[in-house]
Protein backbone atom coordinates (compact mmCIF):
# COMPACT_ATOMS: atom_id res chain seq x y z
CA UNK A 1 -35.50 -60.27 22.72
CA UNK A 2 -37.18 -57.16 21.22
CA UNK A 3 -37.99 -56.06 24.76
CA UNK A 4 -34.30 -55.97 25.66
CA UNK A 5 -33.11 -53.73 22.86
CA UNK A 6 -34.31 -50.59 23.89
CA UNK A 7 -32.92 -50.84 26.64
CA UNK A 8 -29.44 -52.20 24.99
CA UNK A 9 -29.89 -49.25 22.80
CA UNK A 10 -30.03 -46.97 25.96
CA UNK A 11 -27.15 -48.24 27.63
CA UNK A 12 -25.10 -47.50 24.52
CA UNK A 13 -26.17 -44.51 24.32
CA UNK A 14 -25.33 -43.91 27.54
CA UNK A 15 -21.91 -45.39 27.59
CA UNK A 16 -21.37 -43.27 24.47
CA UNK A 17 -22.33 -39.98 25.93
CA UNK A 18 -20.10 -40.99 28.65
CA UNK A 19 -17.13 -41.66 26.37
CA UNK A 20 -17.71 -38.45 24.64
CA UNK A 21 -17.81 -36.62 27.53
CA UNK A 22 -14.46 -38.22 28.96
CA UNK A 23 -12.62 -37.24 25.67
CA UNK A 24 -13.92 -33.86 25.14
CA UNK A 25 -13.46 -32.63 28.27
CA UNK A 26 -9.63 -34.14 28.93
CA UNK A 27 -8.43 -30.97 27.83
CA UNK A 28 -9.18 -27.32 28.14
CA UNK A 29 -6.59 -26.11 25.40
CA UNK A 30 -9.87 -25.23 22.41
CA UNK A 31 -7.83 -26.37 18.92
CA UNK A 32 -7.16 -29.59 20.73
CA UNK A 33 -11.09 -29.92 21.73
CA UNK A 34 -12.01 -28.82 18.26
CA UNK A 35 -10.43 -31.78 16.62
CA UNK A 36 -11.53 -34.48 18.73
CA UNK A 37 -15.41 -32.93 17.99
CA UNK A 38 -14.44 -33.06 14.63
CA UNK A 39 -12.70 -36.89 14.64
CA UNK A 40 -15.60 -37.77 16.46
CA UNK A 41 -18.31 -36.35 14.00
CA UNK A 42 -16.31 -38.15 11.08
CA UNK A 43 -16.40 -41.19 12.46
CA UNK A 44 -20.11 -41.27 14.19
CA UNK A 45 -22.14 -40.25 10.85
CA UNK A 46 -19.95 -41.52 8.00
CA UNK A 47 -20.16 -37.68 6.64
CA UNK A 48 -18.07 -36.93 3.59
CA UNK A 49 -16.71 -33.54 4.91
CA UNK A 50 -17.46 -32.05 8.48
CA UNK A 51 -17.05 -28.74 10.02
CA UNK A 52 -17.18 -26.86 13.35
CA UNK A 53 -18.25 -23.59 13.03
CA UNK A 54 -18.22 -20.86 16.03
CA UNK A 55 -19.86 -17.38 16.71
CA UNK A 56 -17.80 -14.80 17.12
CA UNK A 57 -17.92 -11.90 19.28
CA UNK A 58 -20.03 -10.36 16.16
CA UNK A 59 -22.22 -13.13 15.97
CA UNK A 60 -20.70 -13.87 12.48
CA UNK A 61 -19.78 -17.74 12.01
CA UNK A 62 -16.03 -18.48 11.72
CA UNK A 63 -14.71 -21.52 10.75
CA UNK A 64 -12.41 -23.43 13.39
CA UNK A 65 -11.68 -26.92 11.84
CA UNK A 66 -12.78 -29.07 9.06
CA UNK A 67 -12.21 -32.60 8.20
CA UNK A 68 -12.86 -34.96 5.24
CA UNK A 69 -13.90 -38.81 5.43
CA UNK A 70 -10.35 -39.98 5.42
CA UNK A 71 -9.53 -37.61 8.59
CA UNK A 72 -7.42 -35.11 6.65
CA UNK A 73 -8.15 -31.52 7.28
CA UNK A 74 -10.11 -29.64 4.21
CA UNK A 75 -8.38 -26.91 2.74
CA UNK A 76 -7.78 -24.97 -0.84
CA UNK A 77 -11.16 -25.25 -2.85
CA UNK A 78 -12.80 -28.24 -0.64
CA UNK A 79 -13.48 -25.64 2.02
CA UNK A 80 -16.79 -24.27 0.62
CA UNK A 81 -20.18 -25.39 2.40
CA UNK A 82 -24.01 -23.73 2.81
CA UNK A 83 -23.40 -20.96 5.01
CA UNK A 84 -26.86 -20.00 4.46
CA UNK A 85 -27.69 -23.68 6.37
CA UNK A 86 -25.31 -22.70 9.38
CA UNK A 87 -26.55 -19.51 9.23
CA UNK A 88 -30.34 -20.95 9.63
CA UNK A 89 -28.90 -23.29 12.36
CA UNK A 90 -27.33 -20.97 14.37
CA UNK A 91 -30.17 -18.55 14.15
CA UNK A 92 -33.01 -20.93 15.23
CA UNK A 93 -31.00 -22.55 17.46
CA UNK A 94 -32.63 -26.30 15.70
CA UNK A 95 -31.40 -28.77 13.82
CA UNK A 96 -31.54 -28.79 10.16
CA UNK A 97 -31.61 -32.31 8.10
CA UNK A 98 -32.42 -32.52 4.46
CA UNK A 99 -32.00 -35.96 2.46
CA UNK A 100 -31.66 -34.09 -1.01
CA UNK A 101 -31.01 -30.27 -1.12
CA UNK A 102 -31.15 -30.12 -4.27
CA UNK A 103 -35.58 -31.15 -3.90
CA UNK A 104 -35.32 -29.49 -0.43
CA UNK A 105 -37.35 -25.98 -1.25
CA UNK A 106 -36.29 -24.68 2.01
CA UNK A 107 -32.41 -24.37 0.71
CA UNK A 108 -32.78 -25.60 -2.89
CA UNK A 109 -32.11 -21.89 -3.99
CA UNK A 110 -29.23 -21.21 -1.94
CA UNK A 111 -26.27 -20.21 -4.39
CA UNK A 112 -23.90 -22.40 -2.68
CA UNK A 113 -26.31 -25.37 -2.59
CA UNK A 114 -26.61 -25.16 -6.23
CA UNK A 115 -22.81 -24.07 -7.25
CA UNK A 116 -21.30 -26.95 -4.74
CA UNK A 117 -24.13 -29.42 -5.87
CA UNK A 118 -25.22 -30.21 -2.01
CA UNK A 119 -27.21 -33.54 -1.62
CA UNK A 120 -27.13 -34.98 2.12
CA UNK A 121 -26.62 -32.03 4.95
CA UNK A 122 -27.07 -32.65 8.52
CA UNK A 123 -26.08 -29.24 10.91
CA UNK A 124 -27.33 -28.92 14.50
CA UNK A 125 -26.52 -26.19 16.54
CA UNK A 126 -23.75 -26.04 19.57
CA UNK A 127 -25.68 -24.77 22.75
CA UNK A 128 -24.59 -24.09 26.27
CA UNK A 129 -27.50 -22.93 28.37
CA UNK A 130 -29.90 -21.99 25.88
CA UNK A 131 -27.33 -19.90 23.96
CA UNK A 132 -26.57 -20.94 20.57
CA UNK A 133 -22.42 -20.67 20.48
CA UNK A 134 -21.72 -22.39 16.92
CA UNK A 135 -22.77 -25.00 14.97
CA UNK A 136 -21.49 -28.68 13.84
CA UNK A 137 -21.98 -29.16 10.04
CA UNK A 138 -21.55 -32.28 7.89
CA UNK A 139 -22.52 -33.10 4.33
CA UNK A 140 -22.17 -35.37 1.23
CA UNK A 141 -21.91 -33.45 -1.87
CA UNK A 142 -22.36 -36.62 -4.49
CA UNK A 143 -24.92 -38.94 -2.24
CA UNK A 144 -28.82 -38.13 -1.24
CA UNK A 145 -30.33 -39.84 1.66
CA UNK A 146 -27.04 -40.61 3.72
CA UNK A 147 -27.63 -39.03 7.12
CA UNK A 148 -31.38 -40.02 8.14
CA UNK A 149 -33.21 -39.35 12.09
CA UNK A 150 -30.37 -41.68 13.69
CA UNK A 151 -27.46 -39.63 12.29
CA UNK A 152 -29.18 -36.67 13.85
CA UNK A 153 -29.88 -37.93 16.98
CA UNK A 154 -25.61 -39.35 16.99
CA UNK A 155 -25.08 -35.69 15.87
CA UNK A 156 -27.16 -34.13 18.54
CA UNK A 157 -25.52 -36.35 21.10
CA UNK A 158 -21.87 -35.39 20.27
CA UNK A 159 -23.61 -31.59 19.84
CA UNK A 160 -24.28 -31.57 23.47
CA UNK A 161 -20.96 -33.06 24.81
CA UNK A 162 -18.93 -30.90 22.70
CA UNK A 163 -20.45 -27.72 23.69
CA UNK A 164 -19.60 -27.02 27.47
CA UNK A 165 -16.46 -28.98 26.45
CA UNK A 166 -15.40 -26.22 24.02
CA UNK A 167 -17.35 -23.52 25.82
CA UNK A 168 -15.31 -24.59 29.09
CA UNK A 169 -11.54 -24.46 26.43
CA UNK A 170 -12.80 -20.98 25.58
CA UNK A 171 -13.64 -19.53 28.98
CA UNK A 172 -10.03 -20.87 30.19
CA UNK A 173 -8.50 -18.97 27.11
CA UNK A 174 -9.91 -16.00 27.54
CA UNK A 175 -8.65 -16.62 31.50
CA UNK A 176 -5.11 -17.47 29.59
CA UNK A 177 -5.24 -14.30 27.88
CA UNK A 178 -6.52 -12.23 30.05
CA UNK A 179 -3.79 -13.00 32.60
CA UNK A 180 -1.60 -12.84 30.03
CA UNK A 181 -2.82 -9.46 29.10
CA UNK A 182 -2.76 -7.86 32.54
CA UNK A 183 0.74 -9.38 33.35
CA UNK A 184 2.03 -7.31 29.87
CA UNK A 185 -0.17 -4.75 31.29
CA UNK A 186 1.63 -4.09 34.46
CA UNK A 187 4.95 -4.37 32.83
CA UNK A 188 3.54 -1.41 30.24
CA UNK A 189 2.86 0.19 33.44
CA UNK A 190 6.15 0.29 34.76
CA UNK A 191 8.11 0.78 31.53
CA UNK A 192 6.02 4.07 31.32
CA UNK A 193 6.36 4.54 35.08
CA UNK A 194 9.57 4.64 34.26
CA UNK A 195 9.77 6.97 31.11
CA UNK A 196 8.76 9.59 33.40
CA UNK A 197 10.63 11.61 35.90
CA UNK A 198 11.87 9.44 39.09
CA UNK A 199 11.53 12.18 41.47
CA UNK A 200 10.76 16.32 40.75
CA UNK A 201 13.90 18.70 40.80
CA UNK A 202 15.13 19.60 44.28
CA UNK A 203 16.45 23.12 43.33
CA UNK A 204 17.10 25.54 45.89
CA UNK A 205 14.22 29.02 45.79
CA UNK A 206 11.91 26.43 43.92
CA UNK A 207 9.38 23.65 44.89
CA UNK A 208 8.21 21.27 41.89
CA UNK A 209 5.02 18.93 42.56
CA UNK A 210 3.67 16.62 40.42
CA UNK A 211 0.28 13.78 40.31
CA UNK A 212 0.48 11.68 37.43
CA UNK A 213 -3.28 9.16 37.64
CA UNK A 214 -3.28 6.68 34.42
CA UNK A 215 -7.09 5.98 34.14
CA UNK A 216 -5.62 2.29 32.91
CA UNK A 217 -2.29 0.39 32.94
CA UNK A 218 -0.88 2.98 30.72
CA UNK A 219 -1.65 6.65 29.98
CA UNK A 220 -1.15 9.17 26.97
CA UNK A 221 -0.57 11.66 29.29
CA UNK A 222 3.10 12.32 30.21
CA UNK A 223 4.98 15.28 32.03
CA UNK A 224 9.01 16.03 31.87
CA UNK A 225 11.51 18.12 33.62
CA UNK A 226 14.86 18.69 31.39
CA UNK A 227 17.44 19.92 32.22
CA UNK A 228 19.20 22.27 29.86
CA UNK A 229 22.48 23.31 28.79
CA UNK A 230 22.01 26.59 29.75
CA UNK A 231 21.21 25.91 32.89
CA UNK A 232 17.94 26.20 32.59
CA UNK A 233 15.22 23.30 33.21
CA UNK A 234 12.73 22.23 30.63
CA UNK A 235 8.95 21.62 31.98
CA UNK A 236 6.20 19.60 29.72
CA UNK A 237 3.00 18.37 30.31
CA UNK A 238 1.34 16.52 27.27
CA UNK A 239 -1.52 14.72 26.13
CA UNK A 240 -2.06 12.64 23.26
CA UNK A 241 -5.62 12.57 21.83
CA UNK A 242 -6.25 8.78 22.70
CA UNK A 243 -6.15 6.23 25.63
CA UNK A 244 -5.18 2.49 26.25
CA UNK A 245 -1.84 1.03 24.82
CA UNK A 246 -1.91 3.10 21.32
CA UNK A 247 -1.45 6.05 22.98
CA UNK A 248 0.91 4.89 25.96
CA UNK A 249 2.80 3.92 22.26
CA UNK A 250 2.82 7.45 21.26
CA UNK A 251 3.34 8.92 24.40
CA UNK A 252 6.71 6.73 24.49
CA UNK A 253 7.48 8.60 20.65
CA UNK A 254 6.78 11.61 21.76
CA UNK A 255 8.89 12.10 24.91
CA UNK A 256 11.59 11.06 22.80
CA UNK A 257 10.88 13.45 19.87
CA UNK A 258 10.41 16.32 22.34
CA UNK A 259 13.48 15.71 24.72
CA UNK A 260 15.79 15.41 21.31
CA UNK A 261 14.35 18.47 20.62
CA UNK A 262 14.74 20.77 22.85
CA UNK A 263 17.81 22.97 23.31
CA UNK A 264 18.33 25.84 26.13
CA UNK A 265 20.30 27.69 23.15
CA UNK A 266 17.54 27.47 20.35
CA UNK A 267 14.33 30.14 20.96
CA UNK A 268 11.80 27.77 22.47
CA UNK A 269 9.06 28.25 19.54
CA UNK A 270 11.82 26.97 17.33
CA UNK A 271 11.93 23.92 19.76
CA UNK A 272 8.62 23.21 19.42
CA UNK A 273 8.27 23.60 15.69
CA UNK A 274 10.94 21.07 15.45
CA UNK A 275 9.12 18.67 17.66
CA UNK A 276 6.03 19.01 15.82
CA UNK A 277 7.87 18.76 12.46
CA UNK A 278 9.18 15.08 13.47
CA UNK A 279 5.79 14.13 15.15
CA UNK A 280 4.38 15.01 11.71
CA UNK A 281 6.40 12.65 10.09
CA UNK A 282 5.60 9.75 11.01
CA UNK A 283 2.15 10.26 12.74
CA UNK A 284 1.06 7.83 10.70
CA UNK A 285 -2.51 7.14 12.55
CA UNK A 286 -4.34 10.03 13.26
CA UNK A 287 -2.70 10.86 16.36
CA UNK A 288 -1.86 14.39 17.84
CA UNK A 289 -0.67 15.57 20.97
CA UNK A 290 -1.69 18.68 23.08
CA UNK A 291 1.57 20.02 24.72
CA UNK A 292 2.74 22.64 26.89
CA UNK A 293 6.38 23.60 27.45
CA UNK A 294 7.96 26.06 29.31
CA UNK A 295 11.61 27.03 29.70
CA UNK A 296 12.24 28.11 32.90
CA UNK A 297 15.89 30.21 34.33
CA UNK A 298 16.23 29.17 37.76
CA UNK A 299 18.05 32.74 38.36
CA UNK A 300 15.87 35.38 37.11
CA UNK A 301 12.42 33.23 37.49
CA UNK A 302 12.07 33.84 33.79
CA UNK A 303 9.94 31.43 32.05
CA UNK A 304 9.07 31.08 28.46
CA UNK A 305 6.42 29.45 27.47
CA UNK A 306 5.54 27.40 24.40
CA UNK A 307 1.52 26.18 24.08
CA UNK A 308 0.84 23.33 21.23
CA UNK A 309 -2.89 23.29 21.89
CA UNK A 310 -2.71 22.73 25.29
CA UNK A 311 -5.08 23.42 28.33
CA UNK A 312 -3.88 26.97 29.21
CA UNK A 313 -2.07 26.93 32.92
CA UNK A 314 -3.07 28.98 36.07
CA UNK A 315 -0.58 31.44 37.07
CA UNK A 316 -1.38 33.27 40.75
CA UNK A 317 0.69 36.02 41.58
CA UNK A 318 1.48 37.43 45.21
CA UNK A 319 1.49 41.18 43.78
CA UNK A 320 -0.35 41.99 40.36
CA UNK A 321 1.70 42.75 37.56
CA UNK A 322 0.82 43.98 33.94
CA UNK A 323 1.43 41.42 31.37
CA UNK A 324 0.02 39.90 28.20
CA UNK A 325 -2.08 37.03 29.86
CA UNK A 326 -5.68 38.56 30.72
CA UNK A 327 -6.05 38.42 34.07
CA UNK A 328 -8.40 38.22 37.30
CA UNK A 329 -6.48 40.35 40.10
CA UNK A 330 -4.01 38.33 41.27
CA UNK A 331 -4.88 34.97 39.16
CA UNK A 332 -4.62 34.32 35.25
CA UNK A 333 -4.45 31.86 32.36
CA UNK A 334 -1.58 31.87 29.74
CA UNK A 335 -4.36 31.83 27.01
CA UNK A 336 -1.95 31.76 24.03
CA UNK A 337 -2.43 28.80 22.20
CA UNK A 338 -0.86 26.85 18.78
CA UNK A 339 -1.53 23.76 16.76
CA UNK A 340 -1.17 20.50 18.80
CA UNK A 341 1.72 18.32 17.25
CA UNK A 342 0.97 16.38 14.60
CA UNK A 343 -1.32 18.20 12.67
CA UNK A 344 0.29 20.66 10.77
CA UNK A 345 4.16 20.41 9.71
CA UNK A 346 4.38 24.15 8.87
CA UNK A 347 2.65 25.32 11.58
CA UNK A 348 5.03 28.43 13.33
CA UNK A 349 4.45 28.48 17.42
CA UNK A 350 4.97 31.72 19.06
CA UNK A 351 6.40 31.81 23.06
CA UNK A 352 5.59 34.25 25.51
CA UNK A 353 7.24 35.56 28.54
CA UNK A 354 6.55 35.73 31.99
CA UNK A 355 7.88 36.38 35.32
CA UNK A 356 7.55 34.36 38.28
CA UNK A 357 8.49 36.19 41.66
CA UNK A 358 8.40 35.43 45.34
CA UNK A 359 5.60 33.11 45.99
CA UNK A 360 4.14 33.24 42.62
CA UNK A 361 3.12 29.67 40.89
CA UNK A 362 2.12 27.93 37.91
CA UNK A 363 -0.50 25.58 37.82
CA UNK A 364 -0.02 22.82 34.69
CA UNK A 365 -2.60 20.18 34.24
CA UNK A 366 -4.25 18.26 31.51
CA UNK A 367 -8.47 17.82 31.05
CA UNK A 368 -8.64 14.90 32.84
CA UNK A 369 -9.19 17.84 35.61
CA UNK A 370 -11.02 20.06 34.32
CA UNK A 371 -13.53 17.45 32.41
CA UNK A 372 -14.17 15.28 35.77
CA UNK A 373 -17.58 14.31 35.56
CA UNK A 374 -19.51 13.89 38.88
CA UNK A 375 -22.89 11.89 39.70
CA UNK A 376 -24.88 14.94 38.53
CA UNK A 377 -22.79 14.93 34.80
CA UNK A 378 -21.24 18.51 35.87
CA UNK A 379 -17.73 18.80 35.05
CA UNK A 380 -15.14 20.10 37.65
CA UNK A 381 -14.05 22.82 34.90
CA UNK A 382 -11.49 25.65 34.64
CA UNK A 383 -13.36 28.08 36.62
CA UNK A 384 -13.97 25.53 39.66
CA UNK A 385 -9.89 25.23 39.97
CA UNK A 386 -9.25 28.94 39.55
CA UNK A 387 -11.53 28.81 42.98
CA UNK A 388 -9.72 26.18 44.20
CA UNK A 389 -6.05 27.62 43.63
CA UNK A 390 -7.08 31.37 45.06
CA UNK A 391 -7.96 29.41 48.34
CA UNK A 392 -4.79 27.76 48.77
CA UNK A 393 -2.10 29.59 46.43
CA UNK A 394 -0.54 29.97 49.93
CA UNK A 395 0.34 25.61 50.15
CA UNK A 396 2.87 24.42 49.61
CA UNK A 397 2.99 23.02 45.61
CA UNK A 398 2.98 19.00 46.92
CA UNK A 399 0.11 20.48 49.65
CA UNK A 400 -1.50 22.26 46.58
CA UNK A 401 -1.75 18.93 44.73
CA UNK A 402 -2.84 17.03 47.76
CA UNK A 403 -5.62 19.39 48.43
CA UNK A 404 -6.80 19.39 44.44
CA UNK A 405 -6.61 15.50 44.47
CA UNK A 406 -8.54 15.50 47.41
CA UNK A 407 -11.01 17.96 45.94
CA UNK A 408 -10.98 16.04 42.99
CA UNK A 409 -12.42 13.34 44.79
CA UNK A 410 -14.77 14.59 46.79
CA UNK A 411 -16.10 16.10 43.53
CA UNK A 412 -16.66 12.94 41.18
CA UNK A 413 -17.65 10.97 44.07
CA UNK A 414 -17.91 7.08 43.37
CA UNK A 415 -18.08 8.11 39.47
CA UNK A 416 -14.73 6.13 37.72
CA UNK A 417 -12.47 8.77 35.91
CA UNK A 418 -12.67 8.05 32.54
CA UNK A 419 -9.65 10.25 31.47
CA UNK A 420 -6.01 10.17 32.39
CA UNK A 421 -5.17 13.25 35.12
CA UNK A 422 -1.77 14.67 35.31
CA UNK A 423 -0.74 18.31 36.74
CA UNK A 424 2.13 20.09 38.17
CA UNK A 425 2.97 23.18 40.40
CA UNK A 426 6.01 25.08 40.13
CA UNK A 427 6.26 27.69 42.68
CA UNK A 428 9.05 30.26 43.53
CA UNK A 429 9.91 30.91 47.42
């Protein structure tokens, strides 16, 4: 008869393991999974109070769920146990079972061992491939001597079901989420997509181009064309000084701050000042915004410009003409320059003057240009697309941005943009 236990003994274990397995893994939603571990543990080991404990993206133990011997879930002051134990557990990646901690020198000392009065702890560790992701705890706080080697081998047992089973719940969640995620994503995308300008003006003597390249979903950058009630048009190209959905956020505020704004009437400084004033107000997290804006009459080719800390445009000229901008013969940049918005609520923009002729253009364009790193870490830079725009200020302004996307390209080779790119020609015929 002795012969045959072992064996009997096996088999149970066996059909045990199989059970286990079979319950765990009947579901892949994690909370669900966490409580049958936890029902299970209860019920296996007799434990007065059990936890399940898992490692967070930190490495820092969180708890997940908790139960007491009568199956209710621990809460209020009950939900205290040896973190230094799970802590030990998690680290070693072995099981830890003392019959008294209170004579146990290895965690006799802990403070929560002695302020909780611990007696009988049993915590092994939750491992999926050699990688420690949590820990089951249990523990009597008024017995010694409850949970001896068979307890821990039960424990170990439901240790290894429960593991892939939860690590399994938590790979599809993070699958959930992700898709999730992406689908609110794409629907960010297009709710910016369509913030912005459907199509450039088609205005007779004029050609408008534009290339707006999100590095994500959503972008902080953001360009406008407004037309005013003066019968002028509005232009703005903007950046705000952060990336992802926070500053897709902001770049949704500040369109609207900006296009309330702006008046053809009102000097275009004052504009600007009044943007910034209301961006100040409730910029709230740290954020500014880099903007350009420039106030263009579609009759005389005057355009007044307003820079809030800005990348200074390119302006190429068929014949040279004296102004305020320093130039390079034919080529310069509007080098004036304010506060970005946001920063200062007093701060007093000035706007300068110039006029576009004949073939003339303006180049607008945030640093995701000029700061596009290639394989060698050089970065394309302002002087590179001065070159550029002397060798083909005779395109056409959508064959002008064709040719610097393409250039672009070729520059930063199989290196991924890291910032958001957005620029604009405006070009008289």
């Amino acid at each position: 008869m002795s012969a045959a236990d072992p064996s009997s003994s096996q088999v149970d274990r066996f059909a045990m393991l199989y059970r286990l397995a079979q319950t765990f893994n009947s579901s892949l939603d994690l909370n669900e999974v966490l409580n049958r571990v936890m029902d299970e543990v209860i019920a296996a080991i007799q434990a007065e109070r059990g936890f399940v404990m898992l490692a967070e993206p930190d490495g820092e133990l969180a708890f997940k769920v908790a139960r007491g011997v009568d199956q209710t879930t621990i809460e209020g002051p009950e939900f205290q146990i040896s973190r230094g134990v799970a802590a030990i557990v998690a680290h070693e990646g072995r099981p830890m079972l003392t019959s008294d901690a209170q004579l146990d020198e290895r965690i006799s000392m802990h403070t929560s061992v002695m302020n909780l009065g611990l007696r009988s702890i049993l915590c092994v560790p939750l491992q999926v491939k050699g990688n420690t992701i949590g820990v089951i705890y249990a523990d009597n706080r008024l017995k010694a001597g409850i949970f001896t080697q068979y307890e821990l081998e039960m424990l170990s047992a439901i240790a290894s079901s429960a593991a892939v089973a939860i690590e399994n719940a938590r790979l599809y969640q993070i699958a959930v989420d992700k898709g999730r995620m992406d689908h609110e994503l794409q629907v960010a995308h297009k709710v910016q997509a369509s913030l912005l300008p459907q199509s450039v003006p088609q205005i007779a003597g004029w050609e408008f181009a534009v290339r707006w390249q999100p590095t994500r979903e959503v972008a902080g950058d953001y360009y406008d064309f407004i037309p005013l009630g003066s019968g002028d048009i509005g232009v703005v190209i903007a950046d705000v000084m952060d990336k992802g959905m926070p500053a897709a956020l902001y770049m949704a505020f500040t369109r609207t701050v900006v296009r309330s704004s702006l008046d053809g009437f009102v000097p275009a400084a004052e504009c600007i000042a009044r943007a910034n004033r209301l961006v100040c107000a409730d910029s709230t997290y740290g954020f500014f915004v880099t903007l350009f804006y420039a106030q263009l009459n579609l009759t005389s080719g005057e355009l007044t410009c307003v820079n809030a800390g800005h990348n200074p445009p390119l302006i190429f000229r068929q014949e040279e003409e004296s102004n305020q901008q320093e130039g390079k013969g034919q080529l310069s940049r509007l080098k004036f320059r304010g506060m970005p918005l946001g920063i200062e609520p007093e701060e007093v923009y000035q706007q300068h003057t110039v006029n576009l002729k004949s073939g003339d253009l303006i180049l607008f364009y945030t640093d995701g240009v000029t700061e596009a790193i290639n394989a060698q870490g050089e970065m394309y830079e302002t002087d590179r697309l001065e070159r550029f725009l002397i060798n083909h200020y005779n395109f056409s302004a959508e064959e002008i941005l064709d040719a610097l996307e393409e250039e672009l390209a070729s520059f930063v080779g199989s290196i991924a943009q890291y910032d958001d790119i957005t620029m604009m020609v405006v070009k008289r015929r």
